[in-house]
N, C-alpha and C. Protein backbone atom coordinates (compact mmCIF):
# COMPACT_ATOMS: atom_id res chain seq x y z
N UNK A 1 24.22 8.65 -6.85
CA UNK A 1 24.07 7.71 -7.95
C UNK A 1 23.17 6.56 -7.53
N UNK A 2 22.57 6.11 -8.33
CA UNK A 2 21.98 5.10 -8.57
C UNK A 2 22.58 3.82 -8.18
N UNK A 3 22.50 2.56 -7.35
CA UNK A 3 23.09 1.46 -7.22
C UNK A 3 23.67 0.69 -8.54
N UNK A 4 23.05 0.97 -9.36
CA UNK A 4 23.10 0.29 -11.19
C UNK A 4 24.18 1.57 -12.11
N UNK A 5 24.35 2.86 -11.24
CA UNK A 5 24.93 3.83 -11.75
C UNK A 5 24.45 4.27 -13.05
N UNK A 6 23.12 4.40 -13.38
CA UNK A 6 22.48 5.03 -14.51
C UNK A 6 21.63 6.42 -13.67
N UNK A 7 21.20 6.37 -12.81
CA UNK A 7 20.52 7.69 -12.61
C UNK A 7 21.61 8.81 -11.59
N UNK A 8 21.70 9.46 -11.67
CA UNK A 8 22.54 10.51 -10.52
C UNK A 8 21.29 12.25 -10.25
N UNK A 9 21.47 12.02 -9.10
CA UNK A 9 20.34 12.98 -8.01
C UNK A 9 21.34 14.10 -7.78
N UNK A 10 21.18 15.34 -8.46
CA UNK A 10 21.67 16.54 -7.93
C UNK A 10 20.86 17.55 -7.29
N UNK A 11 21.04 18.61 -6.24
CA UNK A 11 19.70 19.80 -5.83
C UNK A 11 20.62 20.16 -4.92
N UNK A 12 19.47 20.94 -4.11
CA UNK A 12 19.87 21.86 -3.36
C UNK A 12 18.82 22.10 -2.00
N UNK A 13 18.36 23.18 -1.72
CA UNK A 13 17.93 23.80 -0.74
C UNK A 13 16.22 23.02 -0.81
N UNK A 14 16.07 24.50 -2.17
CA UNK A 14 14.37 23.62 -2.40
C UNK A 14 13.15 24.37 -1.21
N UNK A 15 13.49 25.43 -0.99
CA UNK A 15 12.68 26.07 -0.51
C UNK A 15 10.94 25.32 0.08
N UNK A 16 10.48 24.89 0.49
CA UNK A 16 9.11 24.58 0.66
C UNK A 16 8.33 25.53 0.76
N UNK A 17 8.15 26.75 0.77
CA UNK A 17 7.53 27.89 0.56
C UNK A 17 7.30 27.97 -1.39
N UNK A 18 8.30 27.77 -1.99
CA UNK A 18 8.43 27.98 -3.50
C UNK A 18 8.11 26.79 -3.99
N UNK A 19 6.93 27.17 -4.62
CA UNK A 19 6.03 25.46 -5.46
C UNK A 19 6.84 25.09 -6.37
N UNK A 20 7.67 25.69 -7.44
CA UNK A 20 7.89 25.17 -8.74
C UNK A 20 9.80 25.31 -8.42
N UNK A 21 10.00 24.91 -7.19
CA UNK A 21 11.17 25.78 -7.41
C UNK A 21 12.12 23.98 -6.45
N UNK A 22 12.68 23.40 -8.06
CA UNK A 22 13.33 22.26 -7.87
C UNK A 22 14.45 22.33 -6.99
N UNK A 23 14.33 20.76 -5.96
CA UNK A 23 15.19 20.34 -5.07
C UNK A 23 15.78 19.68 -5.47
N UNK A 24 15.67 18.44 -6.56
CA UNK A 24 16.31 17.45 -6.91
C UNK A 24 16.31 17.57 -8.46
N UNK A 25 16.87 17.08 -9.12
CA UNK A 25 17.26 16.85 -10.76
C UNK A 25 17.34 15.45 -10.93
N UNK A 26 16.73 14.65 -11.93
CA UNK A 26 17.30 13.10 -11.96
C UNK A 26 17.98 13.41 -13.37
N UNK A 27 19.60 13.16 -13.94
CA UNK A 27 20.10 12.99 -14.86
C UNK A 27 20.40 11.41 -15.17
N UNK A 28 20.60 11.19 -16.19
CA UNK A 28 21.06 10.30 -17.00
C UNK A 28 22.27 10.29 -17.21
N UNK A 29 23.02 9.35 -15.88
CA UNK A 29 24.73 9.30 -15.98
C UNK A 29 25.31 8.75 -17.13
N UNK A 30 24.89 8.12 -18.19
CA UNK A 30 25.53 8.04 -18.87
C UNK A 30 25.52 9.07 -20.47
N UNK A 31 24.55 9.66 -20.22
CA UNK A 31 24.52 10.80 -21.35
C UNK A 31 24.98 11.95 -20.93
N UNK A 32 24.28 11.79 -19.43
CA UNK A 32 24.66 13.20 -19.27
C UNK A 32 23.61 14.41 -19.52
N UNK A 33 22.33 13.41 -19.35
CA UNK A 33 20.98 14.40 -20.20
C UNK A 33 20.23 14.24 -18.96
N UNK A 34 19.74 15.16 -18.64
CA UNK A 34 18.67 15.67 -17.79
C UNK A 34 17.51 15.29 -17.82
N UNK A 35 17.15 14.61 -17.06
CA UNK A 35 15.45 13.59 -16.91
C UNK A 35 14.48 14.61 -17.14
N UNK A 36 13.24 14.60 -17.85
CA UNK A 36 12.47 15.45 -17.01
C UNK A 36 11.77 15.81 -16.05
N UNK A 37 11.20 14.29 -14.92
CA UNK A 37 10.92 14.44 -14.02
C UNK A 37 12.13 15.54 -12.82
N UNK A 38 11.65 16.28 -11.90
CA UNK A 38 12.25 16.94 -10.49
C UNK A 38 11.11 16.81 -9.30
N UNK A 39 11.87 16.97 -8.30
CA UNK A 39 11.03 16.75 -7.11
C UNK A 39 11.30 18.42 -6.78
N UNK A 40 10.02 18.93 -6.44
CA UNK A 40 10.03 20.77 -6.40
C UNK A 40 9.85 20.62 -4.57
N UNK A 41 10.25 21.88 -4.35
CA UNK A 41 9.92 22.13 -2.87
C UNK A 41 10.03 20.97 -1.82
N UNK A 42 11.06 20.31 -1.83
CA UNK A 42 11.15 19.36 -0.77
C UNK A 42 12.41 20.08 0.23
N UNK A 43 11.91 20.78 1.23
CA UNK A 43 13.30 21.13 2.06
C UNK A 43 14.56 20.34 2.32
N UNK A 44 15.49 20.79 2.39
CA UNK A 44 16.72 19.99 1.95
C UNK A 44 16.41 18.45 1.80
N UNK A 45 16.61 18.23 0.79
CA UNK A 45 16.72 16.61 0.54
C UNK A 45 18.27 16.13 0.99
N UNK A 46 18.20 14.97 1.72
CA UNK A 46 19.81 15.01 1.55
C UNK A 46 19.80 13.33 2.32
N UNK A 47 19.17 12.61 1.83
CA UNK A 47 19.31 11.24 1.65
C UNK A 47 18.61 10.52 0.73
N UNK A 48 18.66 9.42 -0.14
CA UNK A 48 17.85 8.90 -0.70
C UNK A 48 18.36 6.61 -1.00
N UNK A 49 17.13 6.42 -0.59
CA UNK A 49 17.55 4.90 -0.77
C UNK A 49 16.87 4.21 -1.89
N UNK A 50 17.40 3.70 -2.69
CA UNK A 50 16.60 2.88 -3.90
C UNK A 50 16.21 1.36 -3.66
N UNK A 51 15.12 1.40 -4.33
CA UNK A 51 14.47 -0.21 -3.74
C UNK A 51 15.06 -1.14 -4.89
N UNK A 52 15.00 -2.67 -4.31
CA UNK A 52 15.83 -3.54 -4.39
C UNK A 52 16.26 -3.54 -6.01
N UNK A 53 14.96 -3.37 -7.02
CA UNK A 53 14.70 -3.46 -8.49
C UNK A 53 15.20 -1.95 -9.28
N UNK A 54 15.73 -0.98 -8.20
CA UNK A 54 16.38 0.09 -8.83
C UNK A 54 15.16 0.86 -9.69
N UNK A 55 13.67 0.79 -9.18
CA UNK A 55 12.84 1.65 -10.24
C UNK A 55 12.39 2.62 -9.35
N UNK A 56 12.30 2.80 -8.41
CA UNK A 56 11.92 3.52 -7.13
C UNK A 56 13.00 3.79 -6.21
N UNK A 57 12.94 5.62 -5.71
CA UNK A 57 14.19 6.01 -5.12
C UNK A 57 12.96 7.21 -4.07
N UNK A 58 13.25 6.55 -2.31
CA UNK A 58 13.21 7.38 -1.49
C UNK A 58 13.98 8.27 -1.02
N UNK A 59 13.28 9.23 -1.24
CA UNK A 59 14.12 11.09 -1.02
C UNK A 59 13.23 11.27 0.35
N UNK A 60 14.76 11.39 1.16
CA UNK A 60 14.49 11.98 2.97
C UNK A 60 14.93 13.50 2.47
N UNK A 61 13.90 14.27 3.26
CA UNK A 61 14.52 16.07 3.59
C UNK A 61 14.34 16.10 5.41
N UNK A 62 15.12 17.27 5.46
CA UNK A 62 15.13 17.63 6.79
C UNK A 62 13.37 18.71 7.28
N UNK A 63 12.48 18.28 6.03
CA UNK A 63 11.25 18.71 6.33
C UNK A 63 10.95 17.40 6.67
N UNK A 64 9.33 17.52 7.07
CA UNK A 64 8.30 16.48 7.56
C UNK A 64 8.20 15.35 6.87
N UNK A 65 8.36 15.74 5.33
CA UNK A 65 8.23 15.00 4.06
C UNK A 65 9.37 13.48 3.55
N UNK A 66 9.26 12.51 3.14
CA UNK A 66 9.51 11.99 2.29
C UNK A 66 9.29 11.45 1.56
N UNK A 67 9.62 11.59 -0.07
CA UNK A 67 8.94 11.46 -1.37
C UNK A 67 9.62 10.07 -2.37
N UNK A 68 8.51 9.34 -3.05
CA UNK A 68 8.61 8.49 -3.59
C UNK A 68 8.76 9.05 -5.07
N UNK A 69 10.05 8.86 -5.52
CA UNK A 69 9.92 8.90 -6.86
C UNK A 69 10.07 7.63 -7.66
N UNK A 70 9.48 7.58 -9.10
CA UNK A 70 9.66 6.03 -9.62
C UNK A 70 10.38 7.15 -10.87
N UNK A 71 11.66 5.89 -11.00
CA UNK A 71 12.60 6.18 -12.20
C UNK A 71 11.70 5.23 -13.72
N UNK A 72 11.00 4.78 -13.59
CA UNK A 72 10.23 4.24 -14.81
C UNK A 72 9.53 5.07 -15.04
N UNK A 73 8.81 5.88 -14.92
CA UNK A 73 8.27 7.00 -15.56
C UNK A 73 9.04 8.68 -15.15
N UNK A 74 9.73 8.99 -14.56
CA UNK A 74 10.59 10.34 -13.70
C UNK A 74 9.67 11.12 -13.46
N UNK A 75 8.87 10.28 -12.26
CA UNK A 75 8.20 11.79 -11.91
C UNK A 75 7.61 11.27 -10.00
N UNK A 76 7.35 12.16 -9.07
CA UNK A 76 7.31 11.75 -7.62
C UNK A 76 6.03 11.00 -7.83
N UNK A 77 5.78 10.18 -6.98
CA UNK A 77 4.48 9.47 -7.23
C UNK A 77 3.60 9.87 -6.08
N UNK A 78 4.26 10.42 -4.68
CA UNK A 78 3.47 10.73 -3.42
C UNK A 78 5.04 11.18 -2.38
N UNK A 79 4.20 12.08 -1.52
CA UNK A 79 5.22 12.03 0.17
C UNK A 79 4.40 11.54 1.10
N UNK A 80 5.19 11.23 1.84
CA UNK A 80 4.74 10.87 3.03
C UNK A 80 4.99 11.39 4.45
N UNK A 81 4.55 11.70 5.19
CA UNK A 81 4.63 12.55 6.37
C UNK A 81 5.38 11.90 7.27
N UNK A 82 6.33 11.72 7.58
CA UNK A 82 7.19 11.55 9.04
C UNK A 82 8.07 12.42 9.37
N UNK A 83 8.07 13.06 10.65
CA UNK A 83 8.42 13.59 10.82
C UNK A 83 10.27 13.11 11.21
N UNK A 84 11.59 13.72 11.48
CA UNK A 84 12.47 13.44 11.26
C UNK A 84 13.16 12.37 10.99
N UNK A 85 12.24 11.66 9.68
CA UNK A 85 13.13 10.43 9.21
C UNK A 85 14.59 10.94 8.68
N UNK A 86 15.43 9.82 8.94
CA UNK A 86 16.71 9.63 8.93
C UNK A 86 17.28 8.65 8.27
N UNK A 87 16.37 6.94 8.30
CA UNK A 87 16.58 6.37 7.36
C UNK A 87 15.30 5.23 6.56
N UNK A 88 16.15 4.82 5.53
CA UNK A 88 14.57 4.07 4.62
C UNK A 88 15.24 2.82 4.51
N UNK A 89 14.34 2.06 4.40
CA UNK A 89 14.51 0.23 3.97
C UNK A 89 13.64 0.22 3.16
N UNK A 90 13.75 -0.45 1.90
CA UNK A 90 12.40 -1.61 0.96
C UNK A 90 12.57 -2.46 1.55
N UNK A 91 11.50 -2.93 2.21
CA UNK A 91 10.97 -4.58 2.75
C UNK A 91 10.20 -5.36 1.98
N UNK A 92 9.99 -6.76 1.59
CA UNK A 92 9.47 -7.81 1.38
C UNK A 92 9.73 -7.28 -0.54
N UNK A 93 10.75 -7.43 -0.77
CA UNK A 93 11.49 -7.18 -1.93
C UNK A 93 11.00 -5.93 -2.99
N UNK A 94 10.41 -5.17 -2.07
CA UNK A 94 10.45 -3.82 -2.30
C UNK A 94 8.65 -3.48 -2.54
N UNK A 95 7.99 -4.05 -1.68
CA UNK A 95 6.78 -4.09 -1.78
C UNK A 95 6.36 -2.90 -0.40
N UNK A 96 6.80 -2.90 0.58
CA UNK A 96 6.90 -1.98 1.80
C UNK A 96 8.10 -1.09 1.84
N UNK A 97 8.18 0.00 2.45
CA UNK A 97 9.37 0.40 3.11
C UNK A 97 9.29 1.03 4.28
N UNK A 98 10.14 1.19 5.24
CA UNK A 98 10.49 1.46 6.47
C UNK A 98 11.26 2.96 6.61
N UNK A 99 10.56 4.13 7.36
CA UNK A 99 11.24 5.16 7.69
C UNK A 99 11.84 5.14 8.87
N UNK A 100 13.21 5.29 9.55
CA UNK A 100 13.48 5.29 10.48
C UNK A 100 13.39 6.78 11.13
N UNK A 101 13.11 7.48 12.59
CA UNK A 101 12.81 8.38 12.83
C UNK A 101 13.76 8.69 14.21
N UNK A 102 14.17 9.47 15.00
CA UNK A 102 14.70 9.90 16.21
C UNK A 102 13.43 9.28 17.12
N UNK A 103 12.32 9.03 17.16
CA UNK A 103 11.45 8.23 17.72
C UNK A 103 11.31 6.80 17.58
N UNK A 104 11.26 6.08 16.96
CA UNK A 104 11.26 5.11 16.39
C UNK A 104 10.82 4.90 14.80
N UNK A 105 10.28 4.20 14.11
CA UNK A 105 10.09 3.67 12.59
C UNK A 105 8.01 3.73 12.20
N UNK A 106 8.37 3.49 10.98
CA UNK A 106 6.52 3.63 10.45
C UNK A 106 6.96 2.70 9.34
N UNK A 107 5.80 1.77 8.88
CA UNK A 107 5.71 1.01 7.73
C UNK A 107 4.97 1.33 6.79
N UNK A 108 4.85 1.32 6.05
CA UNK A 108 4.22 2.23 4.62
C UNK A 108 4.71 0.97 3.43
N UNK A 109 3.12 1.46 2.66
CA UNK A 109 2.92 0.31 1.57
C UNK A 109 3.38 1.46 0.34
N UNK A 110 4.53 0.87 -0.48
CA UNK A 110 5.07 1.27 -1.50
C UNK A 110 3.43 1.86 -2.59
N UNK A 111 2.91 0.60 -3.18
CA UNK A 111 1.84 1.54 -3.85
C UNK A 111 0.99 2.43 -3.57
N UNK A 112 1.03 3.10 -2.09
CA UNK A 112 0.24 4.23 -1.81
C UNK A 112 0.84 5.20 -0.71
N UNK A 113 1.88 4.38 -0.37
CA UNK A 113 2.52 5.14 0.73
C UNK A 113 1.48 4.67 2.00
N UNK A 114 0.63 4.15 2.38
CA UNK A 114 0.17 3.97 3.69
C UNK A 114 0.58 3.48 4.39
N UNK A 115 0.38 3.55 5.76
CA UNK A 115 0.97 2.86 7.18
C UNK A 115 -0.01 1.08 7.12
């Protein structure tokens, strides 16, 4: 769920071999209606942190990948390559965020994902 408890993230596996073949679902907890944005082919997703303003939600998988989705329009906006991130921060009130890694961390600019 969502910190505000309006969006809820369901999936699964998510194959990265299979292009069209959804990992994540964003529903609408209070209807109960199915977003149409999904995040396809992200190998297991199985963390996600929302930035401070609740419009943007980082999805960690146990692939290379983690993906920026924005809940103001439902759809991924970019991934970003680190390899075994584990955890995310929004920094400077959600203008940066921080991947944490079994190596150490990378900083990345929210509007493009760059270091």
């Amino acid at each position: 769920f969502s910190p505000d408890g309006q969006w809820l993230f369901t999936g699964g596996y998510g194959a990265p071999s299979v292009a069209d073949e959804p990992s994540l679902y964003v529903w609408d907890a209070e209807t109960g209606t199915r977003c149409a944005g999904t995040i396809n082919a992200l190998n297991w997703p199985w963390r996600i942190e929302f930035s401070p303003d609740g419009s943007k939600a980082l999805i960690m998988s146990l692939s290379i990948y983690t993906a920026l989705y924005d809940l103001n329009v439902h759809e991924e906006r970019y991934r970003v390559r680190v390899q075994d991130a584990r955890q995310a921060m929004f920094l400077d009130g959600g203008a940066r965020f921080a991947l944490g890694t079994i190596h150490g961390f990378t900083v990345h600019a929210v509007v493009d994902g760059r270091q």
